[in-house]
N, C-alpha and C. Protein backbone atom coordinates (compact mmCIF):
# COMPACT_ATOMS: atom_id res chain seq x y z
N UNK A 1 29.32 87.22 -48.16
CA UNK A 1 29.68 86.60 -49.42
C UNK A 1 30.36 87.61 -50.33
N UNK A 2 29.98 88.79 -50.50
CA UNK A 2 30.36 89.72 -51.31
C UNK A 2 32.06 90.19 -50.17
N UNK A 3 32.14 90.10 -49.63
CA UNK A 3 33.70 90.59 -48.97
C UNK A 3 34.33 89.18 -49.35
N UNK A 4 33.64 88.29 -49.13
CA UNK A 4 34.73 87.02 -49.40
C UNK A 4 35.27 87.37 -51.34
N UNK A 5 34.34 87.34 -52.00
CA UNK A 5 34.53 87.56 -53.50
C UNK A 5 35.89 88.49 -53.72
N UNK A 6 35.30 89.83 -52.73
CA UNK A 6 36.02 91.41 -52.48
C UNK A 6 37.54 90.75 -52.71
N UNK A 7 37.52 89.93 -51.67
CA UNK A 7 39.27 89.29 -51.14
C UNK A 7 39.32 88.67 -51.96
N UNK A 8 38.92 87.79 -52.96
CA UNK A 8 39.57 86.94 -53.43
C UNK A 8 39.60 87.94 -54.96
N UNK A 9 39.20 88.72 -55.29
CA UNK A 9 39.34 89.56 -56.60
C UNK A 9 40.44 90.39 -56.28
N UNK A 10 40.95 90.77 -55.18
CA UNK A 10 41.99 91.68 -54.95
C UNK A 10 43.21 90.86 -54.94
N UNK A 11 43.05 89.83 -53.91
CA UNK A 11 44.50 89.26 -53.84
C UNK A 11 44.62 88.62 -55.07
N UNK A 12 43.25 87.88 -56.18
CA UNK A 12 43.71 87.45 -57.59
C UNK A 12 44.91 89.10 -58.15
N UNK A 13 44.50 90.26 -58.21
CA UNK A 13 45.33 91.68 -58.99
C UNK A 13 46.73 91.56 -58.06
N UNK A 14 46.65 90.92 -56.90
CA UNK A 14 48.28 90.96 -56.25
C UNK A 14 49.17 90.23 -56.30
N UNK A 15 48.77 88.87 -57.03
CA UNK A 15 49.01 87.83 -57.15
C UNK A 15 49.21 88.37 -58.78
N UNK A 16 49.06 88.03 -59.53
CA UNK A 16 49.26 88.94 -61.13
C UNK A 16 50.02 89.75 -61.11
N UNK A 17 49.71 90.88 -60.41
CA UNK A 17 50.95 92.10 -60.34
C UNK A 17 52.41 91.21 -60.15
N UNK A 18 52.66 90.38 -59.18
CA UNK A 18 53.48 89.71 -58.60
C UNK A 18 54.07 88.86 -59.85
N UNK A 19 53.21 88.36 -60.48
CA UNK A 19 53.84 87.30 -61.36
C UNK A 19 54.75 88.41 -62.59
N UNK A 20 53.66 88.84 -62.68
CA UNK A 20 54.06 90.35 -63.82
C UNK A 20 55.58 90.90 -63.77
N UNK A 21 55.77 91.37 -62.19
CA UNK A 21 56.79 91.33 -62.00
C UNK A 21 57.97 90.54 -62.47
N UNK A 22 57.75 89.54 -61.71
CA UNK A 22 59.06 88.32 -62.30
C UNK A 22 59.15 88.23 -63.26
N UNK A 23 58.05 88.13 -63.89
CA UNK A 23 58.57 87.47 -65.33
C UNK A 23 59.11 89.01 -66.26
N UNK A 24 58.62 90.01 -65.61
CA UNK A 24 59.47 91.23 -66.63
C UNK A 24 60.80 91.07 -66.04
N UNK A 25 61.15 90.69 -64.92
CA UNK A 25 62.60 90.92 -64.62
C UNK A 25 63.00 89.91 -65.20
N UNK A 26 62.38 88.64 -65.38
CA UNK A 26 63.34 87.79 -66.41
C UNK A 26 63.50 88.18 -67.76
N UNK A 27 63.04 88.58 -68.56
CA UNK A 27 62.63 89.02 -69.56
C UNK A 27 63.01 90.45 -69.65
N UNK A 28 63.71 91.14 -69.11
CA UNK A 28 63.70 92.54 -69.31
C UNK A 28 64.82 92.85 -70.10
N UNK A 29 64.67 93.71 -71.14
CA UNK A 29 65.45 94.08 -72.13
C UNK A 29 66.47 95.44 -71.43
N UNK A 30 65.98 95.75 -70.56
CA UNK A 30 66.77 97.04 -69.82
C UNK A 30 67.80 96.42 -69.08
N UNK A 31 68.85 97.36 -68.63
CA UNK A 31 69.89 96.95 -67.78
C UNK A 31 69.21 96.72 -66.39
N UNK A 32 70.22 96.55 -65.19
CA UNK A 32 69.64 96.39 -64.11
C UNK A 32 69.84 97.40 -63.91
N UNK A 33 70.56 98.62 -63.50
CA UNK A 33 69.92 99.99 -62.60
C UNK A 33 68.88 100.61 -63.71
N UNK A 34 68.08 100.65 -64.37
CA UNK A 34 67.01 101.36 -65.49
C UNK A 34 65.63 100.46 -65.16
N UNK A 35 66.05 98.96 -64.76
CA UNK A 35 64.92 97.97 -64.48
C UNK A 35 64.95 98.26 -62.79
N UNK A 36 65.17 98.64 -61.58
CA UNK A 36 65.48 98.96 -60.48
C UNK A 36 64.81 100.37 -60.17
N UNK A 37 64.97 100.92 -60.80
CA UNK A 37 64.14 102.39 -61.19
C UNK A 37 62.96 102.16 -61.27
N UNK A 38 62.64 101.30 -62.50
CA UNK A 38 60.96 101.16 -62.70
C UNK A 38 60.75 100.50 -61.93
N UNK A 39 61.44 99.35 -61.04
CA UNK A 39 60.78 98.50 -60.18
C UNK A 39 60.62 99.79 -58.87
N UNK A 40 61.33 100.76 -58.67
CA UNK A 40 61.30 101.60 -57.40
C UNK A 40 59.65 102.51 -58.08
N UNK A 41 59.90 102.73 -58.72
CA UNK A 41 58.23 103.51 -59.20
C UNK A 41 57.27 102.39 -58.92
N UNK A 42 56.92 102.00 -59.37
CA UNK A 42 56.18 100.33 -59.02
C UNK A 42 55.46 100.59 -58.46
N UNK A 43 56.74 100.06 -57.06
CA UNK A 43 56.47 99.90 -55.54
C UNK A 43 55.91 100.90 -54.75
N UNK A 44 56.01 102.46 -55.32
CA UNK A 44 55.50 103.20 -54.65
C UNK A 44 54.30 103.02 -55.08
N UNK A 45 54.11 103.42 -56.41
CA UNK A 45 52.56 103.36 -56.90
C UNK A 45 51.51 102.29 -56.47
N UNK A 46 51.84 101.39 -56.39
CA UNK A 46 51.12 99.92 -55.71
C UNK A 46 50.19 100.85 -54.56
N UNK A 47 50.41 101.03 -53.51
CA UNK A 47 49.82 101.74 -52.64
C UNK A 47 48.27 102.51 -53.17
N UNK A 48 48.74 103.42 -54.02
CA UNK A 48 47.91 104.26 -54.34
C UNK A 48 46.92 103.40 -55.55
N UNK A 49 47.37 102.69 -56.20
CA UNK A 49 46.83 101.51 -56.86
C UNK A 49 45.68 100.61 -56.33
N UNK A 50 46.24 100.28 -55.37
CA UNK A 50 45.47 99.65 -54.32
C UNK A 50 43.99 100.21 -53.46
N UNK A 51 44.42 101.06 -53.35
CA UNK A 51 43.20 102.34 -52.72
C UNK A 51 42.31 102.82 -53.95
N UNK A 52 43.06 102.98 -55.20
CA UNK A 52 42.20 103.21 -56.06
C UNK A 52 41.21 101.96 -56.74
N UNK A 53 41.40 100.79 -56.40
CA UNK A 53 40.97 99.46 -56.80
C UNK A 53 39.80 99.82 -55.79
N UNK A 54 39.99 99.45 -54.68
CA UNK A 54 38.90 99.36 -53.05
C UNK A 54 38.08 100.34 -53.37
N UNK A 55 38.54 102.08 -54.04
CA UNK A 55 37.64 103.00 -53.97
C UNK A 55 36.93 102.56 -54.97
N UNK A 56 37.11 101.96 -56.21
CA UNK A 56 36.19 101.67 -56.91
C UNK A 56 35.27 100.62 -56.63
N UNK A 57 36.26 99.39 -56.49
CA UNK A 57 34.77 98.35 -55.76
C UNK A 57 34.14 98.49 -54.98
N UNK A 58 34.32 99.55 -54.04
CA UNK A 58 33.19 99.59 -52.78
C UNK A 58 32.45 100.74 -53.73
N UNK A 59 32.38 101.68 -54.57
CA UNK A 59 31.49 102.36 -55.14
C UNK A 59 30.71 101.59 -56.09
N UNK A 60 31.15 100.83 -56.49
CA UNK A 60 30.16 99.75 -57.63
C UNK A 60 29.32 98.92 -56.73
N UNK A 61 29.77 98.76 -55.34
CA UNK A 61 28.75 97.55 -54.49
C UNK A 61 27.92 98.76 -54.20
N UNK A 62 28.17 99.78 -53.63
CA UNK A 62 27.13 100.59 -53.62
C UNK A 62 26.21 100.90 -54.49
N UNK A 63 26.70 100.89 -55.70
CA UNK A 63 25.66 101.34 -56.28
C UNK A 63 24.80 100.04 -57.15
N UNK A 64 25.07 98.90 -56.47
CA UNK A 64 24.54 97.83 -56.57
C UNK A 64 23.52 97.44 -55.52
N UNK A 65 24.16 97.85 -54.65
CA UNK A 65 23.06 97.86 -53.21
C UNK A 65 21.92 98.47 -53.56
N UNK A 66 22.33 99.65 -53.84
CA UNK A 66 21.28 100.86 -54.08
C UNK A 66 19.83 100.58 -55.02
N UNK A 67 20.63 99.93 -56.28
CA UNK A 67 19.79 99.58 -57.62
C UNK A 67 19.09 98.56 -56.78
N UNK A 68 19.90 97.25 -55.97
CA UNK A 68 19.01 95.93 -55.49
C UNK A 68 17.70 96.51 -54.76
N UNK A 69 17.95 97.46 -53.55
CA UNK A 69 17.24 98.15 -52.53
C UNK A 69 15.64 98.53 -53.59
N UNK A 70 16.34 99.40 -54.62
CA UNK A 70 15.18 100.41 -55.22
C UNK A 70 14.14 99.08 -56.19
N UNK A 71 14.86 98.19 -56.93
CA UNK A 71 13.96 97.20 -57.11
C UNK A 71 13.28 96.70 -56.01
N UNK A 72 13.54 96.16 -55.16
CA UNK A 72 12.86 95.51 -53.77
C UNK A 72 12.21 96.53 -53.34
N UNK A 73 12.09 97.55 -53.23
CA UNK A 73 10.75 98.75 -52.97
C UNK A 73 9.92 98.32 -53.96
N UNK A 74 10.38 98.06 -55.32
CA UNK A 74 9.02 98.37 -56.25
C UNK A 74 8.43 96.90 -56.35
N UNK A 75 9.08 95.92 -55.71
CA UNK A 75 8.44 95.00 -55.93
C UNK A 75 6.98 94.83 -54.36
N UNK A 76 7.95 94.93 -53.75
CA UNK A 76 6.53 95.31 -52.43
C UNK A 76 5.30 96.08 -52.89
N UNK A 77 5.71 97.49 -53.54
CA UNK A 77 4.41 98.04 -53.75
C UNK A 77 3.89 97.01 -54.77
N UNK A 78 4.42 96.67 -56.01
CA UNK A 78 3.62 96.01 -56.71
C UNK A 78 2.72 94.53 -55.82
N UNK A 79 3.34 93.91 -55.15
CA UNK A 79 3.05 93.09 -54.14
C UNK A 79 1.60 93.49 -53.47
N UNK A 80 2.05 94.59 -52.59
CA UNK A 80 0.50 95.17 -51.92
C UNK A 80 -0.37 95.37 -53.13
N UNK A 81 -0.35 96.11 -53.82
CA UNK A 81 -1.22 96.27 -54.94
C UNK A 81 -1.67 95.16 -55.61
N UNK A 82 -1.48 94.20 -55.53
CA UNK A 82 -1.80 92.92 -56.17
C UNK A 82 -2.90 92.25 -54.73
N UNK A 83 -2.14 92.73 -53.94
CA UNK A 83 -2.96 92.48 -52.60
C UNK A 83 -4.08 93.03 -52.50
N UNK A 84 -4.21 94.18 -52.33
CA UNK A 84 -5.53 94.90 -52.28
C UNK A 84 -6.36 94.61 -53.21
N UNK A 85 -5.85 94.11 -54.48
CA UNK A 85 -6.79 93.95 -55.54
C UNK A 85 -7.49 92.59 -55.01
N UNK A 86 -6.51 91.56 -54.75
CA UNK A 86 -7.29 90.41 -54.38
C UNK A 86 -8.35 90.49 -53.22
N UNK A 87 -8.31 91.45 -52.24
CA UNK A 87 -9.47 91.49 -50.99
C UNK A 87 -10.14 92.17 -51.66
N UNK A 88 -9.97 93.04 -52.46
CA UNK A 88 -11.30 93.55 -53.31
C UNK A 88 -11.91 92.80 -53.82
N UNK A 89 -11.69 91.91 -55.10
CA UNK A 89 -12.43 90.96 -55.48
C UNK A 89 -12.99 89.73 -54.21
N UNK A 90 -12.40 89.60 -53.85
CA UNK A 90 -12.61 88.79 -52.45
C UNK A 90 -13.99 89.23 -52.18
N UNK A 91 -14.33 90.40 -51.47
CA UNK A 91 -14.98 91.01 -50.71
C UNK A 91 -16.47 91.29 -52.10
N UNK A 92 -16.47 91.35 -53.13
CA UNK A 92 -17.32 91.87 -54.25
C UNK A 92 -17.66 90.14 -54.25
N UNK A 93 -16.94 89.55 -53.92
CA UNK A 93 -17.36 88.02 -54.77
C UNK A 93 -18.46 87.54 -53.15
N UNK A 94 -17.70 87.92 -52.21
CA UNK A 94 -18.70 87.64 -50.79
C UNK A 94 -19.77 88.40 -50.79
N UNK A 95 -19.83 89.60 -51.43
CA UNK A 95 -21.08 90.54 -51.05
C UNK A 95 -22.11 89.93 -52.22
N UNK A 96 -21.73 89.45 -53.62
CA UNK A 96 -22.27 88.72 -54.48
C UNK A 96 -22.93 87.32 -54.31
N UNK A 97 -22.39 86.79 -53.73
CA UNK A 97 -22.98 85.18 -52.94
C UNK A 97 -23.81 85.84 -51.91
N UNK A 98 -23.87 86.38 -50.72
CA UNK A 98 -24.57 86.92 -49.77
C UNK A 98 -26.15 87.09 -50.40
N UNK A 99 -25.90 87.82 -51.45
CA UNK A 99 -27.21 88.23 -52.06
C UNK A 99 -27.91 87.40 -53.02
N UNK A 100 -27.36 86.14 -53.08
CA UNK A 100 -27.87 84.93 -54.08
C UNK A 100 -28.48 83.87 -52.82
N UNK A 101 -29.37 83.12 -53.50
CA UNK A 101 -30.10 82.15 -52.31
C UNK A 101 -29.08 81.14 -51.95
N UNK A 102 -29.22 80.21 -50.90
CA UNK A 102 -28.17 78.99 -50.51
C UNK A 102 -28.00 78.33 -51.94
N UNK A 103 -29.30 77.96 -52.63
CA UNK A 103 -29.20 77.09 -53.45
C UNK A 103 -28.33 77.24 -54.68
N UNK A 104 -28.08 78.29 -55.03
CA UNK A 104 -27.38 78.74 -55.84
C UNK A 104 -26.12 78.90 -55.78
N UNK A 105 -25.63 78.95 -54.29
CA UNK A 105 -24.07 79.20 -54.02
C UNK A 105 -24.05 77.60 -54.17
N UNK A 106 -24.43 76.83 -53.50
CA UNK A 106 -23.62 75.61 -53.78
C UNK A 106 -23.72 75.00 -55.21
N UNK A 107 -24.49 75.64 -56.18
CA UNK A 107 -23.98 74.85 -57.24
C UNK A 107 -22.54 75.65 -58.17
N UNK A 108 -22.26 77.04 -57.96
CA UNK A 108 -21.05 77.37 -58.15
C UNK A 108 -20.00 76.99 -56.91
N UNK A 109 -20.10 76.50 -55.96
CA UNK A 109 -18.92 75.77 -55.50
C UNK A 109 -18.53 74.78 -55.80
């Protein structure tokens, strides 16, 4: 699910870049060899643009993973610990009836 999102957040920035484009070339107040220039810078930069996008979203899923992971540890321990507490009382409430006569356990049940 998260790569499907991945793709569709990237090709949304390529798709934009793209429109961006056109509409500055319609719209462009520069001549055409000065607008040809910046469009040749662009095109190179795109590349490195691109890699710098991916390097960042795959460092933010990481460190989303990471944060999800370290909650889900603390929820287990809190989990067991909630656990153990309950066989404790468990076990204090059985050793407590044990030592009371029949007649008495069944009127607290």
């Amino acid at each position: 699910m998260a790569g499907k999102n991945r793709g569709t957040f990237i090709g949304g920035i390529f798709l934009g870049a793209a429109i961006g484009t056109v509409t500055g070339l319609l719209v462009a107040p520069c001549r055409g060899r000065d607008t040809r220039k910046i469009l040749s810078k662009t095109v190179t930069a795109v590349p490195q643009m691109a890699e710098d996008i991916s390097s960042s979203v795959q460092f933010q899923a990481d460190r989303l993973s990471t944060a999800a992971g370290d909650r889900w540890h603390d929820t287990l321990d809190r989990l067991a610990t909630a656990i153990s507490a309950g066989i404790v009382a468990s076990q204090s409430v059985r050793e407590l009836n044990a030592d009371r006569p029949p007649a008495a356990r069944e009127v607290d049940e």
